[in-house]
Protein backbone atom coordinates (compact mmCIF):
# COMPACT_ATOMS: atom_id res chain seq x y z
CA UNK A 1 -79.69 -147.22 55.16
CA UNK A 2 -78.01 -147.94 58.32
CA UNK A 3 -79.36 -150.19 61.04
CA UNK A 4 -79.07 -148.89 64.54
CA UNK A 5 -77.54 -151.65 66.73
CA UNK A 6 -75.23 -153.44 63.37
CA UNK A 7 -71.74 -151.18 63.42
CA UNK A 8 -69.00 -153.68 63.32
CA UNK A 9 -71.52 -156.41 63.58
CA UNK A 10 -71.48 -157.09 59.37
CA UNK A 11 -72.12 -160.03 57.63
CA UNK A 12 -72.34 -161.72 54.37
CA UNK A 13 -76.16 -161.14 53.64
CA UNK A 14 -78.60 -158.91 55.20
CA UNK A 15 -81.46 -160.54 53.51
CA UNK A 16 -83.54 -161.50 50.69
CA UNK A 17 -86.44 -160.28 48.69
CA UNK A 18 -88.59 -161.88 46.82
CA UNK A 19 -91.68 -160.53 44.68
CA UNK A 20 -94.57 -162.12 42.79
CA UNK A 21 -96.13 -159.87 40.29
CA UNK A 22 -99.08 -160.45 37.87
CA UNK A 23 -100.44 -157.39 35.52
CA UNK A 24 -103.40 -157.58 33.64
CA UNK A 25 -104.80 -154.73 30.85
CA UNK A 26 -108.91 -154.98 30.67
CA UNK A 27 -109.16 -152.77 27.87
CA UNK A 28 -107.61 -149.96 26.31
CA UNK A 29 -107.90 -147.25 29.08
CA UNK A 30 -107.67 -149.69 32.14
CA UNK A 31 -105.10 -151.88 33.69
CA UNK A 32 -104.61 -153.52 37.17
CA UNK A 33 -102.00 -154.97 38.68
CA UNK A 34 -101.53 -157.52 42.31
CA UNK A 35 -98.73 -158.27 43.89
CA UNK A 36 -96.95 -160.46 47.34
CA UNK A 37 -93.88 -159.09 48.27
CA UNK A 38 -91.61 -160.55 51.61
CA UNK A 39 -88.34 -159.60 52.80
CA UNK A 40 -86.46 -162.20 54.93
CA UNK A 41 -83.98 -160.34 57.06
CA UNK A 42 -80.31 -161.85 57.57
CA UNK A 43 -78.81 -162.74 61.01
CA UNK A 44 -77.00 -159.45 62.08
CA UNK A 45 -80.50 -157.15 61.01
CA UNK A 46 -82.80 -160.09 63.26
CA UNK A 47 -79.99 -159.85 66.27
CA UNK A 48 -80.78 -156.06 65.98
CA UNK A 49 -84.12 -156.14 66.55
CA UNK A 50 -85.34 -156.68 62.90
CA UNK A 51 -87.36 -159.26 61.60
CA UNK A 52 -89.23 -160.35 58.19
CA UNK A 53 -91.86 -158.60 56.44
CA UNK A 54 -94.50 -159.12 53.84
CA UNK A 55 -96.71 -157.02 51.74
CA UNK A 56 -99.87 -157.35 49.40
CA UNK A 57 -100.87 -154.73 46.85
CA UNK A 58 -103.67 -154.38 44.68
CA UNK A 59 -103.36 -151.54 41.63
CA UNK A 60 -105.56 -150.29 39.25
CA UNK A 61 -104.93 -147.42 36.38
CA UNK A 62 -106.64 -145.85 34.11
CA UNK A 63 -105.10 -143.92 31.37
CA UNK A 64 -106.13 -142.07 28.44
């Protein structure tokens, strides 16, 4: 998706993600899930205005 404030300003990396991820099945109908996600934004996205993120999720299913 296009950044407002980067045309003609490109670079080499806009960023990097990285994701930890654990599952876990209690039984045979239910299943949950957590996860830490963060997004470090490169140079040209920062000089636009952007800046890193992070996110935490929790998940449970059930399923039958």
């Amino acid at each position: 998706m296009p950044v407002p404030g980067t045309a003609g300003q490109g670079g080499n990396w806009s960023g990097a993600y990285a994701q930890l991820r654990a599952d876990y099945a209690f039984d045979a109908h239910w299943a949950g899930a957590i996860e830490a996600v963060h997004y470090q934004v490169g140079e040209v996205i920062r000089n636009a205005g952007g800046h890193d993120s992070n996110y935490i999720g929790v998940e449970l299913r059930f399923g039958w």
